[in-house]
Protein backbone atom coordinates (compact mmCIF):
# COMPACT_ATOMS: atom_id res chain seq x y z
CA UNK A 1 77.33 68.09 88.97
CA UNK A 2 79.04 70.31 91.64
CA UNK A 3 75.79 71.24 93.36
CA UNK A 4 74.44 67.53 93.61
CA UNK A 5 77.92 66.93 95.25
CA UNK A 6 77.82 69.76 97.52
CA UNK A 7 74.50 68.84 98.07
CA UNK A 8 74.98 65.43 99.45
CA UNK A 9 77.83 67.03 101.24
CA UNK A 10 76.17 69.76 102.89
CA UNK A 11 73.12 66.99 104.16
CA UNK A 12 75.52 64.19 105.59
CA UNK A 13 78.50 66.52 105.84
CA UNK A 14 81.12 64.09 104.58
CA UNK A 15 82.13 63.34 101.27
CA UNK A 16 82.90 60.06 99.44
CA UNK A 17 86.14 61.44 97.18
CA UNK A 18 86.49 58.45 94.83
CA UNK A 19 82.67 59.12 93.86
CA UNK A 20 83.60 62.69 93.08
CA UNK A 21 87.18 61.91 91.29
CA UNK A 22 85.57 60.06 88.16
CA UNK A 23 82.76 62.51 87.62
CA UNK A 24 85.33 65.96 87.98
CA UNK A 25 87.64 63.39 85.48
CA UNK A 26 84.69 62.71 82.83
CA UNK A 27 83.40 66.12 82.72
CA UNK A 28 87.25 67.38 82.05
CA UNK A 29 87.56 64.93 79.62
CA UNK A 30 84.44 66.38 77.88
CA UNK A 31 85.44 69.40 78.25
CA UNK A 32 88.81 68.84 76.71
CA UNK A 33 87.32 66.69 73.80
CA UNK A 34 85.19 69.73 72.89
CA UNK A 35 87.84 72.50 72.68
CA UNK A 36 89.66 69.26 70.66
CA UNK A 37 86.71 68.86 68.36
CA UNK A 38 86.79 72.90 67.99
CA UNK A 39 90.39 73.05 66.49
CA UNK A 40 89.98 69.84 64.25
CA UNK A 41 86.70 71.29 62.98
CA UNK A 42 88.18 74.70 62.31
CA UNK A 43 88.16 75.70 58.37
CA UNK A 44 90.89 74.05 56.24
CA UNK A 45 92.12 74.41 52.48
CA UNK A 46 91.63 71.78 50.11
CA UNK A 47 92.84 71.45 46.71
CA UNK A 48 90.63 70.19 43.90
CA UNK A 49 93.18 67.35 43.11
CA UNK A 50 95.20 65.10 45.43
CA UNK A 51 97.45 62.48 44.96
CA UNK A 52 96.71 58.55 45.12
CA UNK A 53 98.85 55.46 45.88
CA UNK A 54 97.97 54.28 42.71
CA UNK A 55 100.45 57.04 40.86
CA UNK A 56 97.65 58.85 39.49
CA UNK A 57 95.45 62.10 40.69
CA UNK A 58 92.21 61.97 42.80
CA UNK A 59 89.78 64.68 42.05
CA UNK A 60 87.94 65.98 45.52
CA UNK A 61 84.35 64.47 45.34
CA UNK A 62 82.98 65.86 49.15
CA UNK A 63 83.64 66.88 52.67
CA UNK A 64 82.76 63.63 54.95
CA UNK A 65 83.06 63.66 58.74
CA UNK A 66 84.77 61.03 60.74
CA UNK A 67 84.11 60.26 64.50
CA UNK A 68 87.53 59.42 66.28
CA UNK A 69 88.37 58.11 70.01
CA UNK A 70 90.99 60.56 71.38
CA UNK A 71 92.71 60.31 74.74
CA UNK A 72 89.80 62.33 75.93
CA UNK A 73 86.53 61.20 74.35
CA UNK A 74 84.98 60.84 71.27
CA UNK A 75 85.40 63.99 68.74
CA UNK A 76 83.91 64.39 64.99
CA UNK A 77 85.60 66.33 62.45
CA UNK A 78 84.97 67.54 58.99
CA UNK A 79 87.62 66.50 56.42
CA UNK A 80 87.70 66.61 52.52
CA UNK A 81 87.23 63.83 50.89
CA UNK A 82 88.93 62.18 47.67
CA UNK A 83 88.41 59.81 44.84
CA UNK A 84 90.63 58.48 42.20
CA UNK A 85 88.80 58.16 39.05
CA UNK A 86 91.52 55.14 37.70
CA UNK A 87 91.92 52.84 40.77
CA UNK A 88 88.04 53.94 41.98
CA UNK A 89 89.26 54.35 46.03
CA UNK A 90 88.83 57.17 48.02
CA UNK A 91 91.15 58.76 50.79
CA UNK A 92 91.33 61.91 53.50
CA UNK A 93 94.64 63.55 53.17
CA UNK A 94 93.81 64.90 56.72
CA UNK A 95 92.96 61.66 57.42
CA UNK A 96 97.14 60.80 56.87
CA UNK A 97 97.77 63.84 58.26
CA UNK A 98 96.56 62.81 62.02
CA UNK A 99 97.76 59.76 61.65
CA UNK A 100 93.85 58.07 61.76
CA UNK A 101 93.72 56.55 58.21
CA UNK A 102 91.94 53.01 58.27
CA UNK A 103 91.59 53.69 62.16
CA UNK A 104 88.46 55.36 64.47
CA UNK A 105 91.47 55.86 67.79
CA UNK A 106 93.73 58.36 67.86
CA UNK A 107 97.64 57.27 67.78
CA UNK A 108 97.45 58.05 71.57
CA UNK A 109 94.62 55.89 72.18
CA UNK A 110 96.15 53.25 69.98
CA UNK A 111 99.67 53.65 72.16
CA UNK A 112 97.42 53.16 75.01
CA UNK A 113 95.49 49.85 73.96
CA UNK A 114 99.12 48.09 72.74
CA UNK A 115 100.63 48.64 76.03
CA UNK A 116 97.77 47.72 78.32
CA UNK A 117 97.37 44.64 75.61
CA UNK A 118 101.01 43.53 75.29
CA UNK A 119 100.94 43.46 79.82
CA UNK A 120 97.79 40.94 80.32
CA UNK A 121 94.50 39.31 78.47
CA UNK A 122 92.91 41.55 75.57
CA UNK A 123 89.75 41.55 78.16
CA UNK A 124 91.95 42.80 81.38
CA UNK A 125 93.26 45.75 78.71
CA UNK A 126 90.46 46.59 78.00
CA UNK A 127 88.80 47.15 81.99
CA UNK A 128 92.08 48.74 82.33
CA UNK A 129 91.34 51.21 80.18
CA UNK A 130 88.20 52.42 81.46
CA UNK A 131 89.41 52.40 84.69
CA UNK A 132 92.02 54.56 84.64
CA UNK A 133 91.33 56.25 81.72
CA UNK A 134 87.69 56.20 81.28
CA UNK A 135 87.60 54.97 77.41
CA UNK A 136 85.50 52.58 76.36
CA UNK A 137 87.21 50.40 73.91
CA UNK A 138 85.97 46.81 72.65
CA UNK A 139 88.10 43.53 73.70
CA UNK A 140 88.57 42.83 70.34
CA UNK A 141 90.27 46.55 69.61
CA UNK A 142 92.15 46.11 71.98
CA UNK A 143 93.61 42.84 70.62
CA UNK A 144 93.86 44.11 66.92
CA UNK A 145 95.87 46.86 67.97
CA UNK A 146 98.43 44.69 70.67
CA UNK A 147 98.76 42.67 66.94
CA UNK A 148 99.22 45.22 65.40
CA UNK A 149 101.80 47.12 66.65
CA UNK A 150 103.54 43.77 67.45
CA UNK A 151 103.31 42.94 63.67
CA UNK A 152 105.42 46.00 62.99
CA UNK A 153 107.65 45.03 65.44
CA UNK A 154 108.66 41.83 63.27
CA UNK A 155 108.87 43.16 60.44
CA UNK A 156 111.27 46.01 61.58
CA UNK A 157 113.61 43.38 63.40
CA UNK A 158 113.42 41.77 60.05
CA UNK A 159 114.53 44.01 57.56
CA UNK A 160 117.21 44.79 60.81
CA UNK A 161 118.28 41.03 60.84
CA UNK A 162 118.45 40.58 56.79
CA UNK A 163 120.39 43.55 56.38
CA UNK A 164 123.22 42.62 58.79
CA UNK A 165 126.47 42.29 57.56
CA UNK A 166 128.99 40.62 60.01
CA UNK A 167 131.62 43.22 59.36
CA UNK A 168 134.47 44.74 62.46
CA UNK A 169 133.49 48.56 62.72
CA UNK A 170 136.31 51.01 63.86
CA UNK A 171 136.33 52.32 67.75
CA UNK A 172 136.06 55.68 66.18
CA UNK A 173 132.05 54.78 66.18
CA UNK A 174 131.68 54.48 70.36
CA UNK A 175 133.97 53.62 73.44
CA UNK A 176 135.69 50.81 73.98
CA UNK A 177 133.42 48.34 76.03
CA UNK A 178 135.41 46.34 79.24
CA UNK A 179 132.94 43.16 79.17
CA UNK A 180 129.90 42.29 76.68
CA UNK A 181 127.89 39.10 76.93
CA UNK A 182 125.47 37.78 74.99
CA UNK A 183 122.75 34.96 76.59
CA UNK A 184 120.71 32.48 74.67
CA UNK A 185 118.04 29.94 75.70
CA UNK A 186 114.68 28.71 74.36
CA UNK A 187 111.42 27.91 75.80
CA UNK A 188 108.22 25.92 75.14
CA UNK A 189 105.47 27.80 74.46
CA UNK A 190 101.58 26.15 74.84
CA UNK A 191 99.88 27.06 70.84
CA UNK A 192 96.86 27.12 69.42
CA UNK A 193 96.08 24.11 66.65
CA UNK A 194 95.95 26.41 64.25
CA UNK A 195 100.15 26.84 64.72
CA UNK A 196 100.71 23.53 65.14
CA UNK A 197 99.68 22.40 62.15
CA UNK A 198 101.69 19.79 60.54
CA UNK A 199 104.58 19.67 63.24
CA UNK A 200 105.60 16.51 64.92
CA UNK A 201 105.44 16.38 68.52
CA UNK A 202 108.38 16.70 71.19
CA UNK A 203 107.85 12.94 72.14
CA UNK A 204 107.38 10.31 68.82
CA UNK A 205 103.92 9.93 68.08
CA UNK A 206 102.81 12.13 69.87
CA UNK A 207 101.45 15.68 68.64
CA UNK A 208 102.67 19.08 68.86
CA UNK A 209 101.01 20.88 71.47
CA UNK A 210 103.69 23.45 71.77
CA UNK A 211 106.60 25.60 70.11
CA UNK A 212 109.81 27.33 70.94
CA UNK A 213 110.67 30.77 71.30
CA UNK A 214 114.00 31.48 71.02
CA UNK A 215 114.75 34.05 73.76
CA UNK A 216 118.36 36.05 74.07
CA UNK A 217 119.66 39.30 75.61
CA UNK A 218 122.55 41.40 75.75
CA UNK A 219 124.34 42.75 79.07
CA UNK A 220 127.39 44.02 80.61
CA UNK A 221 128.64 42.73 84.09
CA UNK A 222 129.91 45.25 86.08
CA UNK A 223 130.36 44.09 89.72
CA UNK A 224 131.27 41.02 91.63
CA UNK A 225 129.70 39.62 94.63
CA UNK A 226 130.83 38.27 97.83
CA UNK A 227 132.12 34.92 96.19
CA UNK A 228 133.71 37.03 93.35
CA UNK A 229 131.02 35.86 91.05
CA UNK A 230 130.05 38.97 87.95
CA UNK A 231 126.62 40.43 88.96
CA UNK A 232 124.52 41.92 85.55
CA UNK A 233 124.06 45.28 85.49
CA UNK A 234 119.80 45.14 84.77
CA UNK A 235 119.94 48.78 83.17
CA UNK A 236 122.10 47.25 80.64
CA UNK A 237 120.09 44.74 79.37
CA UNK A 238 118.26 44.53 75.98
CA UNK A 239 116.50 41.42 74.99
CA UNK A 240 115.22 39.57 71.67
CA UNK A 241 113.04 37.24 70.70
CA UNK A 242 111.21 34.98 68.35
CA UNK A 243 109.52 32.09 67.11
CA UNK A 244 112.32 30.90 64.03
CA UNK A 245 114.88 28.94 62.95
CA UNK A 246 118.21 28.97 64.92
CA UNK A 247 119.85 30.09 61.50
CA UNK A 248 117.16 33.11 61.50
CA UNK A 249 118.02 33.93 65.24
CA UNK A 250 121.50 33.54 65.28
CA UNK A 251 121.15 36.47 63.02
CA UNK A 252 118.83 38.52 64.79
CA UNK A 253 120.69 38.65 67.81
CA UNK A 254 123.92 39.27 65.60
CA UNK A 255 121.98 42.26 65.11
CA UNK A 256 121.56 43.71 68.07
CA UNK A 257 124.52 42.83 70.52
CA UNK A 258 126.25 44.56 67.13
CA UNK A 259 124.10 47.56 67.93
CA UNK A 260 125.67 47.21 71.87
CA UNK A 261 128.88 47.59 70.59
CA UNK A 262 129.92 43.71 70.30
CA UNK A 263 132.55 45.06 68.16
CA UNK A 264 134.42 47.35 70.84
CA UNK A 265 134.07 45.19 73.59
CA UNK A 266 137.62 43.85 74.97
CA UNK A 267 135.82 40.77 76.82
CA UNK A 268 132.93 39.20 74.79
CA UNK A 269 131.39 36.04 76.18
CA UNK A 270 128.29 34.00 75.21
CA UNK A 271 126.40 31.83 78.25
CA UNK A 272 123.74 29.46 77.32
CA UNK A 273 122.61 26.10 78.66
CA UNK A 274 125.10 23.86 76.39
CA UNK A 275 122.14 23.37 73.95
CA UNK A 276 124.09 22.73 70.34
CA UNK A 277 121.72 25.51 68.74
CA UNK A 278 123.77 27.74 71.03
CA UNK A 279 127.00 27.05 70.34
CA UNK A 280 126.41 26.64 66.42
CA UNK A 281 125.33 30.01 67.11
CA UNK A 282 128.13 31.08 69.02
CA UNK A 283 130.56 29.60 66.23
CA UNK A 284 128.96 31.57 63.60
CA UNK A 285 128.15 35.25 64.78
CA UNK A 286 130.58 35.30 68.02
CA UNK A 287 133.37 33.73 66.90
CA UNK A 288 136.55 34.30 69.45
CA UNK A 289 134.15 35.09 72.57
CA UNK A 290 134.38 33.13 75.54
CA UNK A 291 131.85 30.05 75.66
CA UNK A 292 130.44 29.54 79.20
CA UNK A 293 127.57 27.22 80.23
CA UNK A 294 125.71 28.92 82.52
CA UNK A 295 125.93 27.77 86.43
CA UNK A 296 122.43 26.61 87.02
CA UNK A 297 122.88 23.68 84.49
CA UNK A 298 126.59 23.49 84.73
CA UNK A 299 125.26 22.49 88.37
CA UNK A 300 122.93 19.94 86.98
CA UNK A 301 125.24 18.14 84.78
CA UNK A 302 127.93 18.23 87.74
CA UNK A 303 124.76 15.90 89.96
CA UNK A 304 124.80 14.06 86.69
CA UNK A 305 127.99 12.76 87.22
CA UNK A 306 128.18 12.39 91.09
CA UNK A 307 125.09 10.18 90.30
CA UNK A 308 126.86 7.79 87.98
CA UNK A 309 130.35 8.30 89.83
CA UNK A 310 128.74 7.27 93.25
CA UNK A 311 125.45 5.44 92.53
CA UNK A 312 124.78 3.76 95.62
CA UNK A 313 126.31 6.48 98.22
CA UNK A 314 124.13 10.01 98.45
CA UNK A 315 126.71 11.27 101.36
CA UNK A 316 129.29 10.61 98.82
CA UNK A 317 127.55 11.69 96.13
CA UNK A 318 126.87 14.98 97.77
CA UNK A 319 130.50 15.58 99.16
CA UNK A 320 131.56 15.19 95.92
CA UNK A 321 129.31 17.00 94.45
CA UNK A 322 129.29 20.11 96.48
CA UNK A 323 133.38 20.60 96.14
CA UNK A 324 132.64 21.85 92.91
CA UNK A 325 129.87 23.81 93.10
């Protein structure tokens, strides 16, 4: 490969560098998946028994290989192979070892595919990840693995949100906190039929054609600006979200403003858009914070009134208006 290139270079004398980037790339890549393929192929102990998830012991019945997709490329490795003789399924304890069990990627590969997956369409992931990695990964891997890892997302926040106990923790745990808010909303999201199955439209008589997420974060103010308004401090931020019942998300995001130190903050508020989910929230899981609607519909509701105050004057209307704004 280097003498075609210096070849081409040596008869035009110039050199076209992003046609010699990917080859240099894809033969280091090779290079690397071999001496990869080397140390997973070298010689390894097995035991003549091994034990199953069914309680009981496998006996080893062969040494299978298995083809993986690694960061690098491809690799194939040898690895013993086991069979229970009471449940009648066989397993690789190397294969739980690496981390590949049920799986032909690697965990870095996998990484890879959720987080090009999780940023744009399963397709776009996937040119993504032959461009600048050079893998070559199906659409629909990609999209079984962005499910996948956002699967065990859930279920983590899950077991998170049913454990919570709404109990006041000592400031012996962390430092006291000046300011802590907590911010709720919810948005429509466009669904698939198959979600919107037996749910009654937004409108009556009409069908569902969408649902709502329930979206909240946690943040701590730490500035003012010119008009002495609190400006967020974006490094602070955490957010949550999900598709559930108020009661279900009240409690989730219980959770984690409890993890932000809720508890050992000397200012808590709550700001939402004066939806009554909100403040049933607010009532239950924040009780004693400060409830403020926030200013963009605290603006709307302010035209509201100008409108019905001054129906049939806008330079009224707007005088009126903007003394409060």
């Amino acid at each position: 490969m280097v003498q075609i290139i210096l070849g081409d270079w040596h008869k035009t004398g110039t050199m076209d560098l992003e046609a010699v980037e990917t080859p240099v790339r894809d033969s280091m890549h090779h290079a690397g998946a071999m001496a990869m393929q080397r140390l997973l192929g070298m010689p390894a102990p097995h035991d003549r028994q091994a034990s199953c998830g069914c309680g009981q012991q496998d006996r080893y019945h062969e040494t299978r290989p298995k083809q993986i997709l690694t960061m690098l490329a491809p690799v194939v490795y040898d690895r013993a192979y086991y069979l229970c003789p009471s449940c009648h399924q066989g397993h690789s304890p190397r294969d739980r070892e690496l981390d590949v069990v049920g799986t032909g990627c690697s965990p870095g590969v996998r990484r890879m595919m959720a987080a090009v997956g999780s940023e744009a369409s399963f397709d776009s992931g996937r040119q993504q990840l032959h461009l600048l990695a050079g893998l070559e990964v199906t659409t629909e891997a990609v999209e079984r693995r962005a499910e996948a890892i956002g699967a065990d997302i859930v279920e983590r926040e899950r077991v998170k949100r049913d454990r919570i106990v709404q109990l006041e923790f000592p400031d012996i745990l962390g430092a006291a906190v000046p300011v802590r808010v907590v911010e709720m909303d919810g948005a429509q999201l466009p669904m698939v039929h198959a979600e919107l199955e037996g749910r009654a439209g937004r409108s009556p008589g009409q069908p569902a054609r969408t649902r709502e997420v329930k979206l909240g974060c946690v943040f701590t103010p730490t500035t003012a600006d010119a008009k002495g308004r609190p400006i967020r401090d974006a490094a602070s931020t955490t957010y949550s979200g999900a598709i559930e019942t108020a009661e279900l998300f009240g409690r989730r995001l219980y959770a984690e403003a409890l993890e932000r130190g809720w508890d050992r903050a000397r200012l808590k508020v709550v700001l939402g858009d004066g939806a009554e989910w909100i403040w049933n929230i607010a009532n239950q899981h924040f009780v004693g914070a400060v409830q403020i609607v926030d200013i963009w519909h605290a603006r709307e509701h302010l035209w509201d009134i100008a409108a019905k105050l001054f129906p049939s004057d806008e330079k009224q209307r707007e005088r009126w208006a903007k003394k409060l704004i």
